[in-house]
Every structure is written in structure tokens, then in C-alpha cells.
PDB file of N, CA and C in Angstrom:
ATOM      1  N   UNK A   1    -176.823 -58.638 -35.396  1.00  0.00           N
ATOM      2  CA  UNK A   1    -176.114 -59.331 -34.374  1.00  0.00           C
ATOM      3  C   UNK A   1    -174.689 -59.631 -34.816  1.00  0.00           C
ATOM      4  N   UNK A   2    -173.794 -58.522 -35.152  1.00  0.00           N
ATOM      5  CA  UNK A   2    -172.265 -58.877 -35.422  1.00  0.00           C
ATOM      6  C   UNK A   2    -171.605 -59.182 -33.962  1.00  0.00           C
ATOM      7  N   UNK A   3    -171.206 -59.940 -33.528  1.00  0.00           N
ATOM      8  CA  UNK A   3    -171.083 -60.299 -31.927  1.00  0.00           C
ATOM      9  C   UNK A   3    -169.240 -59.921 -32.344  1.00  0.00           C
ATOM     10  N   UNK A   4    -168.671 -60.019 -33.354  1.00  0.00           N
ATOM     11  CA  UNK A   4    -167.390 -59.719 -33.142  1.00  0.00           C
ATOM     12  C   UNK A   4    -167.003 -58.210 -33.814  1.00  0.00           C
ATOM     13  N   UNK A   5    -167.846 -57.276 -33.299  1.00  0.00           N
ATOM     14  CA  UNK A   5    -167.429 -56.357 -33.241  1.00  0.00           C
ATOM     15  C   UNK A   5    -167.735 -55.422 -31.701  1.00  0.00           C
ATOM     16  N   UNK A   6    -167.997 -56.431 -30.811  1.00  0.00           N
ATOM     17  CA  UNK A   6    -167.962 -56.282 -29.608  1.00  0.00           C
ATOM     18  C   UNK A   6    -169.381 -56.829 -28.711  1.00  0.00           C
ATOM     19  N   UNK A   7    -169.253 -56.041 -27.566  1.00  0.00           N
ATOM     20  CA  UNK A   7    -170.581 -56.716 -26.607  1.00  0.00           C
ATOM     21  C   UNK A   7    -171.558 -55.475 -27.079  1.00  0.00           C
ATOM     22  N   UNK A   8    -171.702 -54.656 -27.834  1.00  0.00           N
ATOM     23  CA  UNK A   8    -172.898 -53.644 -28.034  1.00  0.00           C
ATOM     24  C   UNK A   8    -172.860 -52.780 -27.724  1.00  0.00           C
ATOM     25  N   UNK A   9    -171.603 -52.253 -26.302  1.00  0.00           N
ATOM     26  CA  UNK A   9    -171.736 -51.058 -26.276  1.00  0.00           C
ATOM     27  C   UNK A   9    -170.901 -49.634 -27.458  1.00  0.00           C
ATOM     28  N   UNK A  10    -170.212 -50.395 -28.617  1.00  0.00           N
ATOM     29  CA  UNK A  10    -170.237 -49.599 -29.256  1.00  0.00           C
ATOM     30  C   UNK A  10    -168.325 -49.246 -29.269  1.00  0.00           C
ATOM     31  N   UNK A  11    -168.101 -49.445 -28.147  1.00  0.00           N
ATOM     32  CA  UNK A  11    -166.323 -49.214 -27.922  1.00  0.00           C
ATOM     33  C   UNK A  11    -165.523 -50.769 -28.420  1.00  0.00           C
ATOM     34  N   UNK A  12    -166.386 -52.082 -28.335  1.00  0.00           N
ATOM     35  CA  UNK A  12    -165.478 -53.142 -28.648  1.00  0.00           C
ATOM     36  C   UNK A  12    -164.734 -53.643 -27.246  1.00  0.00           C
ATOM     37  N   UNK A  13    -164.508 -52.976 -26.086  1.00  0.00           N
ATOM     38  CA  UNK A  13    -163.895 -53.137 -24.392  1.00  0.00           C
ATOM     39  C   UNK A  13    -164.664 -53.668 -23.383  1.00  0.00           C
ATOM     40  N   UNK A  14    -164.679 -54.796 -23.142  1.00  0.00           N
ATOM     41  CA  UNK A  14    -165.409 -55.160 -21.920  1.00  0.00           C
ATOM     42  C   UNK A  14    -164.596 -55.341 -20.877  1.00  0.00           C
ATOM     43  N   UNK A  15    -164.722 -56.006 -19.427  1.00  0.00           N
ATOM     44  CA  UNK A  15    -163.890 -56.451 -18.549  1.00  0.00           C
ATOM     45  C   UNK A  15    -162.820 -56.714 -19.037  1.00  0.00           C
ATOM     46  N   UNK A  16    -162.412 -57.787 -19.771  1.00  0.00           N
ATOM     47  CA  UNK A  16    -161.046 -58.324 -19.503  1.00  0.00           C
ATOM     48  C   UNK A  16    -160.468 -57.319 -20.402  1.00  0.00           C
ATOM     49  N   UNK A  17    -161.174 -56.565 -21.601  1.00  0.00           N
ATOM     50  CA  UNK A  17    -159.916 -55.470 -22.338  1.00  0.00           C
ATOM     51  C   UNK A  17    -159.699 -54.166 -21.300  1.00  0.00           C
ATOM     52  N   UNK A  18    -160.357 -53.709 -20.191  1.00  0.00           N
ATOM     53  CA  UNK A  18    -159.828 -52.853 -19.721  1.00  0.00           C
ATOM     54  C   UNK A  18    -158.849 -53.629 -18.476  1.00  0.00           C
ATOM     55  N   UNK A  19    -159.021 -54.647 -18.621  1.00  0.00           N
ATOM     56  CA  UNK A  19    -157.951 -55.342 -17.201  1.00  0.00           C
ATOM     57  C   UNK A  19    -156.784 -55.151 -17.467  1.00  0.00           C
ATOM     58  N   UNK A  20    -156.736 -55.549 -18.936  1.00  0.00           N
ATOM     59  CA  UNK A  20    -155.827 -55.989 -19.613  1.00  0.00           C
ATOM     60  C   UNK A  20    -154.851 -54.937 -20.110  1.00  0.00           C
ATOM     61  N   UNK A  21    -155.510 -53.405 -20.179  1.00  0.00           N
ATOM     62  CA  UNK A  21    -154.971 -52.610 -20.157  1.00  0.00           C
ATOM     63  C   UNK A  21    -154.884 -51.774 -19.503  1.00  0.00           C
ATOM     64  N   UNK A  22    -154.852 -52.062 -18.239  1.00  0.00           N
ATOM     65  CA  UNK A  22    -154.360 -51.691 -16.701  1.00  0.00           C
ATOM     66  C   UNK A  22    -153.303 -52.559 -16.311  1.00  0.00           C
ATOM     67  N   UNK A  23    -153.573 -53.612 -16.519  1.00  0.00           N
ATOM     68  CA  UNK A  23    -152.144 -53.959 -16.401  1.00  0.00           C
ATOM     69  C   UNK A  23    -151.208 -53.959 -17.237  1.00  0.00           C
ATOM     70  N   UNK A  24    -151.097 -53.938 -18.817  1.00  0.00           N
ATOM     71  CA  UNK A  24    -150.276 -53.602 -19.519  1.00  0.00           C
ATOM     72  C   UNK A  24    -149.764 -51.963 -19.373  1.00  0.00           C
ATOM     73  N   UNK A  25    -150.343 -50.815 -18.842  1.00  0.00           N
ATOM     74  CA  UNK A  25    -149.733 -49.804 -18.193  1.00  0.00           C
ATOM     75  C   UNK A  25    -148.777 -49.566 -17.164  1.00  0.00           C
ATOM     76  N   UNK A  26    -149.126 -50.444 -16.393  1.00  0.00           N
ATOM     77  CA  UNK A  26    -148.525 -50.600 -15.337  1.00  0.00           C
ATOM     78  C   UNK A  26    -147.058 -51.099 -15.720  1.00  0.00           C
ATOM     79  N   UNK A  27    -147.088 -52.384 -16.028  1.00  0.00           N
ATOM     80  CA  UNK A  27    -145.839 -52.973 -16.570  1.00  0.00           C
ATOM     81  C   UNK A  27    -144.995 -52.048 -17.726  1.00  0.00           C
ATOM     82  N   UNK A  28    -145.915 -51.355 -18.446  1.00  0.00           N
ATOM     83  CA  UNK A  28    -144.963 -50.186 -19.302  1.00  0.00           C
ATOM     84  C   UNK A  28    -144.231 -49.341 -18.252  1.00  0.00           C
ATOM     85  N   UNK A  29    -145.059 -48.214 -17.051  1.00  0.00           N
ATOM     86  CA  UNK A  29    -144.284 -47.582 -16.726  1.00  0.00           C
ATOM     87  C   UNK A  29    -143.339 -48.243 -15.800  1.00  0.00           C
ATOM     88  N   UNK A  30    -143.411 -49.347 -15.243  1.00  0.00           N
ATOM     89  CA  UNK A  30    -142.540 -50.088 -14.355  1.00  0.00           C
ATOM     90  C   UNK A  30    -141.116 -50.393 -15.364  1.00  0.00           C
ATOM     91  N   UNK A  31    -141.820 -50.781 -15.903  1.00  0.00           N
ATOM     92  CA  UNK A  31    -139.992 -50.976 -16.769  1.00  0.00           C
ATOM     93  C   UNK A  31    -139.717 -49.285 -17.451  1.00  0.00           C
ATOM     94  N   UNK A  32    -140.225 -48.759 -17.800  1.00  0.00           N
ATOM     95  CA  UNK A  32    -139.602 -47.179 -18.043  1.00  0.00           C
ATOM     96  C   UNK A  32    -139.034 -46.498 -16.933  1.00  0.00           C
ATOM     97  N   UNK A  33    -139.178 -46.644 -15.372  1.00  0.00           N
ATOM     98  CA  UNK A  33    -138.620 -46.545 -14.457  1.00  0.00           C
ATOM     99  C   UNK A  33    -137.696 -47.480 -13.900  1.00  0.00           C
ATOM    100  N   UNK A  34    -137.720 -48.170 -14.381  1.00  0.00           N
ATOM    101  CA  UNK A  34    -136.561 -49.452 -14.078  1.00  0.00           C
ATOM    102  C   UNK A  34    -135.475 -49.315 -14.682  1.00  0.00           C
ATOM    103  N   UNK A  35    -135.838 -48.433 -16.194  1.00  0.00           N
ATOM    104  CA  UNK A  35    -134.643 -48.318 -17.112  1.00  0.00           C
ATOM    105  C   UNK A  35    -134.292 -47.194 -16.537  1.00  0.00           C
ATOM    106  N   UNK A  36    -135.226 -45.809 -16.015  1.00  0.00           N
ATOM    107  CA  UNK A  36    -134.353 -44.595 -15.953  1.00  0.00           C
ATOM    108  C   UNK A  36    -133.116 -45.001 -14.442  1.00  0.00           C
ATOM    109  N   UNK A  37    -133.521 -45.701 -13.767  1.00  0.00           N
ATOM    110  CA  UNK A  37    -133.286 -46.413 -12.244  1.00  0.00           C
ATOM    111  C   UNK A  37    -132.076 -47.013 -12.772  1.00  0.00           C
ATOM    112  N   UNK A  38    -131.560 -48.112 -13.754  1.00  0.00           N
ATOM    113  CA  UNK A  38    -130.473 -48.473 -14.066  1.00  0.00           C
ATOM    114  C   UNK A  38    -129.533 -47.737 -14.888  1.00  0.00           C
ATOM    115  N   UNK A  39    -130.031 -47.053 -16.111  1.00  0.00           N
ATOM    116  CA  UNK A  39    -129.413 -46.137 -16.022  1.00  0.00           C
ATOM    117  C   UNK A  39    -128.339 -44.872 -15.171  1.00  0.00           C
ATOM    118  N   UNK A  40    -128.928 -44.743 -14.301  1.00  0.00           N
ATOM    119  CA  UNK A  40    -128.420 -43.355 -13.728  1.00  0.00           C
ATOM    120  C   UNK A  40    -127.263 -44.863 -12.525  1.00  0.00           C
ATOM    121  N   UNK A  41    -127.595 -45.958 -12.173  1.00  0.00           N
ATOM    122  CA  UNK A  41    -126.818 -46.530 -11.276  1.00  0.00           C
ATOM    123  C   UNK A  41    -125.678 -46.857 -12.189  1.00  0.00           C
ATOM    124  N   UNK A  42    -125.655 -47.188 -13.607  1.00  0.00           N
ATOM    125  CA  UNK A  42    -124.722 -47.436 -14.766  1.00  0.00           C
ATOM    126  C   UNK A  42    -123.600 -46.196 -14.627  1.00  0.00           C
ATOM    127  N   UNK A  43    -124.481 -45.238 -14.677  1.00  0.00           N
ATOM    128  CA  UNK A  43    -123.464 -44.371 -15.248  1.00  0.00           C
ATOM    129  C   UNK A  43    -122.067 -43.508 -13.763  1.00  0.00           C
ATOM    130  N   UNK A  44    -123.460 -43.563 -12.372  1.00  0.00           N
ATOM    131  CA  UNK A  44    -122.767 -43.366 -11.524  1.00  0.00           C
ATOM    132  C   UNK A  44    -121.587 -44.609 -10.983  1.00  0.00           C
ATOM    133  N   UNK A  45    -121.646 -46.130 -11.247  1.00  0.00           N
ATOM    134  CA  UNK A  45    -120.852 -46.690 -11.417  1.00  0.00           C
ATOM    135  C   UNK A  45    -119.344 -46.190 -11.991  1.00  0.00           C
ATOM    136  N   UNK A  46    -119.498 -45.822 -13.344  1.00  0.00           N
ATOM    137  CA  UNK A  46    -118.732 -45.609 -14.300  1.00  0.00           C
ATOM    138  C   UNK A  46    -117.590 -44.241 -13.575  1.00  0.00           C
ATOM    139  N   UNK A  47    -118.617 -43.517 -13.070  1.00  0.00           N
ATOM    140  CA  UNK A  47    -118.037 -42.315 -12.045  1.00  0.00           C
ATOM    141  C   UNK A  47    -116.703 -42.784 -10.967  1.00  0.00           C
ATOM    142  N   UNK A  48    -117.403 -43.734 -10.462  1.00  0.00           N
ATOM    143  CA  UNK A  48    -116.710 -44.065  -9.257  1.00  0.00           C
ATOM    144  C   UNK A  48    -115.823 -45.101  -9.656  1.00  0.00           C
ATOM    145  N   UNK A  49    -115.817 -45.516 -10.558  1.00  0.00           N
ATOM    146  CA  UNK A  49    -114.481 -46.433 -10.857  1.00  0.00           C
ATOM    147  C   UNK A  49    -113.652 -45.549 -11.355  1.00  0.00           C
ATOM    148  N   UNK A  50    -113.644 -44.963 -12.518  1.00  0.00           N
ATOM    149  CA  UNK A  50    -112.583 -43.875 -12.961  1.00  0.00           C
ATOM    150  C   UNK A  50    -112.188 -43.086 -11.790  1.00  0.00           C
ATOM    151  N   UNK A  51    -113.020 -42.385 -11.108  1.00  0.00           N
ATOM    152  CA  UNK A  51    -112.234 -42.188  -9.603  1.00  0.00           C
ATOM    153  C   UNK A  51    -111.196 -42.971  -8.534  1.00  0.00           C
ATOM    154  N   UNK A  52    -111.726 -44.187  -8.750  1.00  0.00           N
ATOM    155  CA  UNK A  52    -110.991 -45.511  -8.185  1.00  0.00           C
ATOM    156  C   UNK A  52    -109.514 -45.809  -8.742  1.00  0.00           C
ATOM    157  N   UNK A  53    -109.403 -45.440 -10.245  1.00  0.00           N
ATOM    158  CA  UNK A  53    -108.184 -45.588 -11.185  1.00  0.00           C
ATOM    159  C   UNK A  53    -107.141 -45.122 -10.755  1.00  0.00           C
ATOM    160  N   UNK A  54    -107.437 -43.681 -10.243  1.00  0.00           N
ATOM    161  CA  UNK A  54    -106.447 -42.205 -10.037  1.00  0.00           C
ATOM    162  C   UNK A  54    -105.754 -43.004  -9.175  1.00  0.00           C
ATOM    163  N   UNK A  55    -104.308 -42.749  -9.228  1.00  0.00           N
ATOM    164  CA  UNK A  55    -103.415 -42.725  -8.085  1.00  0.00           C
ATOM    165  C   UNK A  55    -103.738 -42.333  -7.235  1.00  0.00           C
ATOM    166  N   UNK A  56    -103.629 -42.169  -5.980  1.00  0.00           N
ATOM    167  CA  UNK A  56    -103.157 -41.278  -4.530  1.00  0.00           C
ATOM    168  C   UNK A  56    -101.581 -40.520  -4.815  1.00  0.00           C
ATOM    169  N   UNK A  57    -101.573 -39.469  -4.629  1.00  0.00           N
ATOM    170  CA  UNK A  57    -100.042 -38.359  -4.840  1.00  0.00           C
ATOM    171  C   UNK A  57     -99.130 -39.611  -3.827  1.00  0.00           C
ATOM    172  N   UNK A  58     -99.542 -39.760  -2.794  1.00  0.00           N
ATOM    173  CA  UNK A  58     -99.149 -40.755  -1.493  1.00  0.00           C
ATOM    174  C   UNK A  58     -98.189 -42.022  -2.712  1.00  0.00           C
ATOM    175  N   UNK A  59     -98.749 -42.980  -3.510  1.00  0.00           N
ATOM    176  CA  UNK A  59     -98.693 -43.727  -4.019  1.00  0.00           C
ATOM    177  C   UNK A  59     -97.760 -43.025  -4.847  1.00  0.00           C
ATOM    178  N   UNK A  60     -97.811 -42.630  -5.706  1.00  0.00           N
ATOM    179  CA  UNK A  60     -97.263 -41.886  -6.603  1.00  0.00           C
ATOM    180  C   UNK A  60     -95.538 -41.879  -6.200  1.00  0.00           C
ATOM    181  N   UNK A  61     -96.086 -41.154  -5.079  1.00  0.00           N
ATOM    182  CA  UNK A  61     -93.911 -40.620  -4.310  1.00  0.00           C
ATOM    183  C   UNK A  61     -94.004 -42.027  -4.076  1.00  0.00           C
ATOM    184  N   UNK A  62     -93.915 -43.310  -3.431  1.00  0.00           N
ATOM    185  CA  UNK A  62     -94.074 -44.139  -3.211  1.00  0.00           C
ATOM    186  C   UNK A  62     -93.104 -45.138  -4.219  1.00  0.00           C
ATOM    187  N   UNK A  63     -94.047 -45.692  -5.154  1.00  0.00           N
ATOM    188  CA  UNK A  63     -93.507 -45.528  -6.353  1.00  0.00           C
ATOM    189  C   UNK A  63     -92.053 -44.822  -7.117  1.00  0.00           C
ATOM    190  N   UNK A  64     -92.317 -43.578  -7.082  1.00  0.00           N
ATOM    191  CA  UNK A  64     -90.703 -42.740  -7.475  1.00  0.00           C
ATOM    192  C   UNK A  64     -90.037 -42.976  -6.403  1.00  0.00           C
ATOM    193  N   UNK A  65     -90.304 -43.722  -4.964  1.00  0.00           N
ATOM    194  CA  UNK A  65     -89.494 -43.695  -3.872  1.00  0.00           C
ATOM    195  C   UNK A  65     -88.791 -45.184  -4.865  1.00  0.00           C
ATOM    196  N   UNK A  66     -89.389 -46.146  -4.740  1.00  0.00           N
ATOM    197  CA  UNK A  66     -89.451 -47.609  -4.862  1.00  0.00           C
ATOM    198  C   UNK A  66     -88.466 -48.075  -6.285  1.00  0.00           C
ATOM    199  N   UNK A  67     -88.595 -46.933  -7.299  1.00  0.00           N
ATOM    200  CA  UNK A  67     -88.237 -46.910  -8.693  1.00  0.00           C
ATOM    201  C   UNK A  67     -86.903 -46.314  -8.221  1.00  0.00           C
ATOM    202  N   UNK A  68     -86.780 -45.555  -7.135  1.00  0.00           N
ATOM    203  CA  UNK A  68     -84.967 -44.980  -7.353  1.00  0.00           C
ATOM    204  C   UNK A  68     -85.086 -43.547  -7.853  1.00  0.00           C
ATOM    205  N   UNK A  69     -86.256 -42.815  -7.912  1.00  0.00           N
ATOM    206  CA  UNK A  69     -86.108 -41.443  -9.173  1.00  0.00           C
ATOM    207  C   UNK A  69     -85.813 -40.536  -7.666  1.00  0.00           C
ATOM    208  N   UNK A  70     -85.873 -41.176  -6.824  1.00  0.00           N
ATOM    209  CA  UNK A  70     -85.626 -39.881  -5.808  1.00  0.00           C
ATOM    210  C   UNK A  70     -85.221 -40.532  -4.318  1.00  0.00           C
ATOM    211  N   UNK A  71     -84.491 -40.087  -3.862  1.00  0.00           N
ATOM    212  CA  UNK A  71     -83.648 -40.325  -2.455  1.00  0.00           C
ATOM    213  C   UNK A  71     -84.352 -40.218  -1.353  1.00  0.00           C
ATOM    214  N   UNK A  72     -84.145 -41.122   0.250  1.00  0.00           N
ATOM    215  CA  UNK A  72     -84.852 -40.741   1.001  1.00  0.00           C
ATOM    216  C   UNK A  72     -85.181 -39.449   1.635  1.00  0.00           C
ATOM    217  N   UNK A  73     -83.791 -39.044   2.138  1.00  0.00           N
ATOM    218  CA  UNK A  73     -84.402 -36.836   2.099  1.00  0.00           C
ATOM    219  C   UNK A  73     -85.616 -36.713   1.327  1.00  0.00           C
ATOM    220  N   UNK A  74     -85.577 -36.719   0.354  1.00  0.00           N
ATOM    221  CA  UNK A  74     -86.656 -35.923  -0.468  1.00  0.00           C
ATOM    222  C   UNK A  74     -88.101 -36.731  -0.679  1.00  0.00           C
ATOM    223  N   UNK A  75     -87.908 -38.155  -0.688  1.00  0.00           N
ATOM    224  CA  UNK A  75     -89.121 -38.925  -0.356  1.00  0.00           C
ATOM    225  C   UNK A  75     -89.796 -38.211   0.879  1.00  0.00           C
ATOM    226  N   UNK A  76     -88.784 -38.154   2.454  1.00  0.00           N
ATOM    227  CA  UNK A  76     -89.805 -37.888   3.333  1.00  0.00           C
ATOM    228  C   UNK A  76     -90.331 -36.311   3.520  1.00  0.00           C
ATOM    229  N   UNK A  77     -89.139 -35.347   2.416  1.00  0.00           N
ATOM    230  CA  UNK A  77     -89.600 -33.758   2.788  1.00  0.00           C
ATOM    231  C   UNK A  77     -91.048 -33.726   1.713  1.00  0.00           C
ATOM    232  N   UNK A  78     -91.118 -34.139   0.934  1.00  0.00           N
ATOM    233  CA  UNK A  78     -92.096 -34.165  -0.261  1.00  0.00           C
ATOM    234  C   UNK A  78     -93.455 -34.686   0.623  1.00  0.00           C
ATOM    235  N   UNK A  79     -93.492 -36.257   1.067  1.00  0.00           N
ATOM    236  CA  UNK A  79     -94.630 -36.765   2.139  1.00  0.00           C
ATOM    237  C   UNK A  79     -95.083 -35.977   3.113  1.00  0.00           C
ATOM    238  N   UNK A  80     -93.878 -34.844   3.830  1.00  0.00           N
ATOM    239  CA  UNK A  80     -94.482 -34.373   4.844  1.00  0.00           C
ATOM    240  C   UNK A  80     -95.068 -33.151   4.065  1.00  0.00           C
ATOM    241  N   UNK A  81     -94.778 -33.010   3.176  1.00  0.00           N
ATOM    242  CA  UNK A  81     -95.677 -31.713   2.182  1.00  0.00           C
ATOM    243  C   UNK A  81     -96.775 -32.198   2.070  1.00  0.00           C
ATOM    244  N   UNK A  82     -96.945 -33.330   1.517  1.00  0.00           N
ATOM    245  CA  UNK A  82     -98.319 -33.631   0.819  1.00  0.00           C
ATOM    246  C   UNK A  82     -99.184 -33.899   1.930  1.00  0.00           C
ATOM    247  N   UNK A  83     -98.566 -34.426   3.340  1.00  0.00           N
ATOM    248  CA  UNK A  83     -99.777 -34.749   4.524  1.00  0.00           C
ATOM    249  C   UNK A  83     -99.479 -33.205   5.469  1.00  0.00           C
ATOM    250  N   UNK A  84     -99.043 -32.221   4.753  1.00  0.00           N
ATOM    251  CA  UNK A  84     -99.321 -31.042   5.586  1.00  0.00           C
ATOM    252  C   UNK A  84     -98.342 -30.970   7.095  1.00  0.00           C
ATOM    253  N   UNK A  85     -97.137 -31.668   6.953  1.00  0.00           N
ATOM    254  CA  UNK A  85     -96.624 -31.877   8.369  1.00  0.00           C
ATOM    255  C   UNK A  85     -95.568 -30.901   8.292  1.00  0.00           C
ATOM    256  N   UNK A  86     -94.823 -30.755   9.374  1.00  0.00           N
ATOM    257  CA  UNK A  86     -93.763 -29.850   9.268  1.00  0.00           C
ATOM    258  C   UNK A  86     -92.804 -29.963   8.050  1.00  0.00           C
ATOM    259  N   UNK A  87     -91.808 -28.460   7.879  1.00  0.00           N
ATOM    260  CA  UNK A  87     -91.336 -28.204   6.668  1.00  0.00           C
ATOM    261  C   UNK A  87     -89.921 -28.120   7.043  1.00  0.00           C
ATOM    262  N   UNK A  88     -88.669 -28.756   6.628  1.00  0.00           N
ATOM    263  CA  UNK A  88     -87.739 -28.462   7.351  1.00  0.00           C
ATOM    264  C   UNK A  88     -87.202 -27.117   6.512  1.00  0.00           C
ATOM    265  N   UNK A  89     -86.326 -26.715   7.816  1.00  0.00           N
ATOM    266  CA  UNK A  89     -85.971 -25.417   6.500  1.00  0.00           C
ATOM    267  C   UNK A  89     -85.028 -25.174   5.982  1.00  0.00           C
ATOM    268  N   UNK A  90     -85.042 -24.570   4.848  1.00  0.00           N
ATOM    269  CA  UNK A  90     -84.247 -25.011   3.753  1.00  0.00           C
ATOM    270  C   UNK A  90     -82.763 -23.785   3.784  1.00  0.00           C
ATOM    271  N   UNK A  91     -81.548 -24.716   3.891  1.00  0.00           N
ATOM    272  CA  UNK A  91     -80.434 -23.865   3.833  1.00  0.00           C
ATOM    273  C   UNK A  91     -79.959 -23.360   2.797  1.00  0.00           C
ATOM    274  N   UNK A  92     -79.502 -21.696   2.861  1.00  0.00           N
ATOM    275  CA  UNK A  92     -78.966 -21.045   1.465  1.00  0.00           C
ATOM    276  C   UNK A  92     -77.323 -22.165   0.986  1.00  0.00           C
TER     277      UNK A  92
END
């Protein structure tokens, strides 16, 4: 009668050790999917801010408008380049 080497059937597991490890499974793969789940939202974060950083070309002339590196003529022939609008044309 060794009673602490289980209930007799020989495995040592009764009710509460298989409960117990049904739910300790559960909670493993729940957080192993929780991590792959934050992960991938981490990194696509990281994506979209460095995207967020970039200038706009728009901004950019803007800027060289605002700083003086370039005159209005050429501020608005450059803008209408970059939004695709008419081209004036250019004399020899």
C-alpha cells in the first residue's frame, strides 16, 4: 500500500493531474500565439512608422520653396511636375 506513488493504476494521474494538464496546455499554446500575434503587430508597426518619417517630394519643394533655395517660377513648374499637371514650354 505505497499510496504516494499514486491511486494504483500504475501512471501516478488521476482527475485533477489530467485537468491540470489540459489546462496547462491550453495556456501554453495561448500565450505562444499571443507572442507570434504581437510579434508580427510589433514589427508591422515599425513598418509603418518609418514609412510615416519619409517626406512627401510635395513637402520637400515646400521647404526649398520656404528656405529660399529656389524661386517662385520654379517652385510652381517643379509642383506641377510632381502632381502631373501641365508643362509650360520651355524657350530656346
Amino acid at each position: 500500500m505505497m499510496w504516494w506513488y499514486g491511486n494504483g493504476n500504475g501512471n501516478g494521474m488521476d482527475g485533477w493531474g489530467y485537468g491540470l494538464m489540459a489546462v496547462s496546455m491550453v495556456l501554453f499554446w495561448g500565450l505562444v500565439i499571443y507572442g507570434v500575434i504581437a510579434m508580427f503587430r510589433y514589427l508591422g508597426r515599425q513598418e509603418r512608422s518609418v514609412a510615416a518619417t519619409r517626406p512627401v517630394p510635395e513637402q520637400v519643394l515646400a521647404e526649398r520653396f520656404a528656405h529660399g533655395q529656389i524661386d517662385e517660377p520654379e517652385y510652381r513648374q517643379r509642383l506641377d511636375a510632381l502632381r502631373g499637371g501641365p508643362r509650360p514650354l520651355v524657350k530656346p
